[in-house]
C-alpha atoms as a PDB file:
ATOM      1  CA  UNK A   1      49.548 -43.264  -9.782  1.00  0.00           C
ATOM      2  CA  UNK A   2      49.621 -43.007  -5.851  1.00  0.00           C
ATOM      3  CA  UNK A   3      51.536 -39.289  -6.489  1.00  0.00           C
ATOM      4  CA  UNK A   4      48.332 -38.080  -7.667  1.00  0.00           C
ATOM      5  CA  UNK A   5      45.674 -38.745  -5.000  1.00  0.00           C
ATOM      6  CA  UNK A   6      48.968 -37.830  -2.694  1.00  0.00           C
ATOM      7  CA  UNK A   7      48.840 -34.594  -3.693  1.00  0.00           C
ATOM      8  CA  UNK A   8      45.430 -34.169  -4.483  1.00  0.00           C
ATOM      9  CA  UNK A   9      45.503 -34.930  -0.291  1.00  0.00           C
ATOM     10  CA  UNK A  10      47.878 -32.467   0.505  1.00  0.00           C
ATOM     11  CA  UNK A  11      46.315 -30.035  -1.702  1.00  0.00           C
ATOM     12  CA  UNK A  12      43.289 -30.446   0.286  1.00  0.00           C
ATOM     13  CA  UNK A  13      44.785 -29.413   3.621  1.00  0.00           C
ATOM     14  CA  UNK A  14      47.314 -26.719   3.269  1.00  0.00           C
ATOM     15  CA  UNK A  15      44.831 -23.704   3.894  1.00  0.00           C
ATOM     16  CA  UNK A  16      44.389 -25.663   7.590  1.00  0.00           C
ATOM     17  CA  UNK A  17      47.856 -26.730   7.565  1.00  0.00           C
ATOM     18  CA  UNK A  18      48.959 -23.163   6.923  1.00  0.00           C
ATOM     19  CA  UNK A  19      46.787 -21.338   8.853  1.00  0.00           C
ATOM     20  CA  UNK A  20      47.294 -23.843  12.129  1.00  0.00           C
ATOM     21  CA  UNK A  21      51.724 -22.552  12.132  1.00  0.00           C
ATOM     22  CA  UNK A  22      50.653 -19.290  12.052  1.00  0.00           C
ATOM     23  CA  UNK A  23      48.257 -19.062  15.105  1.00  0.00           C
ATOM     24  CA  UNK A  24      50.824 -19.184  17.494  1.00  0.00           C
ATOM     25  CA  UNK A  25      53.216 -16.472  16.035  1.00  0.00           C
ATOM     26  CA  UNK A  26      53.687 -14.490  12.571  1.00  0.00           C
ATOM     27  CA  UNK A  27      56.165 -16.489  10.491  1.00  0.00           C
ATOM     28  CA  UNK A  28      58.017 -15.748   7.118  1.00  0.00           C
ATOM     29  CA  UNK A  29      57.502 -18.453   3.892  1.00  0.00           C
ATOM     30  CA  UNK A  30      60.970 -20.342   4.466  1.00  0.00           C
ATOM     31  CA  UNK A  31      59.646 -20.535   8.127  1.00  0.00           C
ATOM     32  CA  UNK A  32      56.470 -22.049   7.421  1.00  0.00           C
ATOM     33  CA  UNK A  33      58.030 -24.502   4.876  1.00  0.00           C
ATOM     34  CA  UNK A  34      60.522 -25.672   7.438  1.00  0.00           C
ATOM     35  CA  UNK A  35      58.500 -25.812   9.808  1.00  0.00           C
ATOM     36  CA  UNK A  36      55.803 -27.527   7.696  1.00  0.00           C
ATOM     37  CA  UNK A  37      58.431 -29.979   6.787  1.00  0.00           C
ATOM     38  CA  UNK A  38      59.614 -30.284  10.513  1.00  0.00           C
ATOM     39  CA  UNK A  39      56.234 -31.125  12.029  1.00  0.00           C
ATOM     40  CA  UNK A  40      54.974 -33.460   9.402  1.00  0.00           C
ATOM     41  CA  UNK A  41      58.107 -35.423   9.633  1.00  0.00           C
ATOM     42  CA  UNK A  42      58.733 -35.020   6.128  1.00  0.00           C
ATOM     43  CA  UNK A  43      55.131 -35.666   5.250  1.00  0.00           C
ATOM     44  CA  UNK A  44      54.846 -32.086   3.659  1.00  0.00           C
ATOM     45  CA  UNK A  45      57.748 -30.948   1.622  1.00  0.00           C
ATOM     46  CA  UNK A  46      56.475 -27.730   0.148  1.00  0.00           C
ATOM     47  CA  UNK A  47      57.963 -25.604  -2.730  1.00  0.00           C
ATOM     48  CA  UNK A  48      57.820 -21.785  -2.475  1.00  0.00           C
ATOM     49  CA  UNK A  49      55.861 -22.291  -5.773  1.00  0.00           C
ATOM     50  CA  UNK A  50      53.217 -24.133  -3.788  1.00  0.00           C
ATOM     51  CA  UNK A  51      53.084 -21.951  -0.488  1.00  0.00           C
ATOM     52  CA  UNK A  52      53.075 -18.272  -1.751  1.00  0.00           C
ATOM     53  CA  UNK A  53      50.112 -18.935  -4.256  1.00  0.00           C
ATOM     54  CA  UNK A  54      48.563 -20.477  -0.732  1.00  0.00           C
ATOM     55  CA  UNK A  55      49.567 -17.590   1.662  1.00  0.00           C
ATOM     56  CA  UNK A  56      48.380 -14.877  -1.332  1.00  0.00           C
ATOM     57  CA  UNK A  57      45.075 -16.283  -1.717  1.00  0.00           C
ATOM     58  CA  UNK A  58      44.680 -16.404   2.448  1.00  0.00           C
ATOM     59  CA  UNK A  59      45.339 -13.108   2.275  1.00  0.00           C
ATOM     60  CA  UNK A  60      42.970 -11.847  -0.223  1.00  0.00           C
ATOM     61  CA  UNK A  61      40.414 -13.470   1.641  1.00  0.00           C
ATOM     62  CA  UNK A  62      41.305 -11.240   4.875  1.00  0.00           C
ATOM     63  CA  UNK A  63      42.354 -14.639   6.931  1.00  0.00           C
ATOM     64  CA  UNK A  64      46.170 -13.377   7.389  1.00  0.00           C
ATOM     65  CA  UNK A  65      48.375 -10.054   6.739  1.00  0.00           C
ATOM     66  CA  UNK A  66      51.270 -10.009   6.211  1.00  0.00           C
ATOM     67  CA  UNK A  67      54.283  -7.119   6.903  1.00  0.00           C
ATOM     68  CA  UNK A  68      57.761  -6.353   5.960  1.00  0.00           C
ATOM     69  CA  UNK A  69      60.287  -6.971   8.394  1.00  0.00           C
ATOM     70  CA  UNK A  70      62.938  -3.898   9.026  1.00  0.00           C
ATOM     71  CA  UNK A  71      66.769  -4.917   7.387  1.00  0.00           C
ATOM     72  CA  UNK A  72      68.585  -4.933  10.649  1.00  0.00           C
ATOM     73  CA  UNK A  73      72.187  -5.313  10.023  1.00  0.00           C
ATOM     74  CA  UNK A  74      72.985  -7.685   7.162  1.00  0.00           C
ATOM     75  CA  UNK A  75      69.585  -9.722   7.815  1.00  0.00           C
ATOM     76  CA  UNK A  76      67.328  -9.000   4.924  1.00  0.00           C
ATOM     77  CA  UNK A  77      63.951  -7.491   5.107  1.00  0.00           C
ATOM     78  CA  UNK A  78      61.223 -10.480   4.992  1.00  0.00           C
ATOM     79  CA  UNK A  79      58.036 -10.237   4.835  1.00  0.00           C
ATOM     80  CA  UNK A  80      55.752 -11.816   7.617  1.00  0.00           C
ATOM     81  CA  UNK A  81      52.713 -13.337   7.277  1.00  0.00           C
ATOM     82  CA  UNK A  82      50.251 -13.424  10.652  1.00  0.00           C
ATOM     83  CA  UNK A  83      46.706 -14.831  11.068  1.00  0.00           C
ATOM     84  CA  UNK A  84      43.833 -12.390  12.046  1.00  0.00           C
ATOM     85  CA  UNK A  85      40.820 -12.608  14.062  1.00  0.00           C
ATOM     86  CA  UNK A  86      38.996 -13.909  11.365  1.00  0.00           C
ATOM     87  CA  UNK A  87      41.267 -16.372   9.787  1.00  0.00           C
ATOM     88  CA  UNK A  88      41.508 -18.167  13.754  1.00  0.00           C
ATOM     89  CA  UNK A  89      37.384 -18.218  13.660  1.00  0.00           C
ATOM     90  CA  UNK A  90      38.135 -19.767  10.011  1.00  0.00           C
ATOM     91  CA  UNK A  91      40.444 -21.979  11.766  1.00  0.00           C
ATOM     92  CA  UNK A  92      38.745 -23.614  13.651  1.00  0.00           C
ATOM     93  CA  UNK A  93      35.761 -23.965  11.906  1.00  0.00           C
ATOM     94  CA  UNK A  94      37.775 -25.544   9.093  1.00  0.00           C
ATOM     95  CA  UNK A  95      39.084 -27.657  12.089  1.00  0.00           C
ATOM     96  CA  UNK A  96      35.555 -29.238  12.362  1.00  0.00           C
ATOM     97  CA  UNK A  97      35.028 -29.947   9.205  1.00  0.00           C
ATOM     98  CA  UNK A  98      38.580 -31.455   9.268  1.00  0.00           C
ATOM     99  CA  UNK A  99      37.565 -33.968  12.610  1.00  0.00           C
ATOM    100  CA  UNK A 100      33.692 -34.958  10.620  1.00  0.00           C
ATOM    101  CA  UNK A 101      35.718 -35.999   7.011  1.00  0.00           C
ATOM    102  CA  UNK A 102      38.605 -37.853   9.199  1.00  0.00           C
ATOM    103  CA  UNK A 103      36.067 -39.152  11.792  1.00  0.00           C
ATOM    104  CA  UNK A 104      33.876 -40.378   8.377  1.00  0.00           C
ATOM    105  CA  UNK A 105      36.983 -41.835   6.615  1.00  0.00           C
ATOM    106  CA  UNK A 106      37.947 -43.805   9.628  1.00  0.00           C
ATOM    107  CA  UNK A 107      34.316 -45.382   9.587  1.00  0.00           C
ATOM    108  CA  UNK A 108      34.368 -46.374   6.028  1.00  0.00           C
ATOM    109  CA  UNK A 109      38.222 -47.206   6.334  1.00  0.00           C
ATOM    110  CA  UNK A 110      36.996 -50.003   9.292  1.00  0.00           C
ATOM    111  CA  UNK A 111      35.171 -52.361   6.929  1.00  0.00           C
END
């Protein structure tokens, strides 16, 4: 029973999560999933099957691009995904919402 409001947690947050390891540089999926993985201490174990349907529907909504790497010597192509001007003003305004709902919780959470 606790798997289910885990992930419906999670679920809740990756669009942040997501957008927040790209702002500092453009990053391929594996990347972001290792890193993800990395930086949450294990707290966010994603699945390509979760992150592309994530990084496809940022990028329909113009908050990233991404761009195929060239094949330079026997590394593969990849393809790059990188945060534009309006996904960091998305950012952060996501961020506030983020800080009022945590900032709320930890009220409520207090009693």
């Amino acid at each position: 029973m606790t798997d289910k409001y885990e992930r419906q947690m999670k679920k809740g947050v990756l669009d942040m999560l997501v957008l927040r390891l790209l702002k500092s540089e453009a990053k391929y999926g594996y990347q972001i999933i290792q890193e993800m993985r990395e930086k949450s201490e294990e707290t966010f174990l994603l699945k390509d099957g979760t992150l592309y349907p994530v990084l496809y529907r940022l990028e329909d909504d113009g908050l990233v691009v991404s761009k195929w790497s060239s094949a330079v010597g026997k590394q593969v192509p990849r393809k790059y995904y990188e945060i534009t001007e309006e996904g960091i003003q998305t950012l952060a305004r996501i961020e506030d919402v983020w800080q009022r709902i945590s900032d709320g919780i930890g009220k409520i959470m207090e009693e």
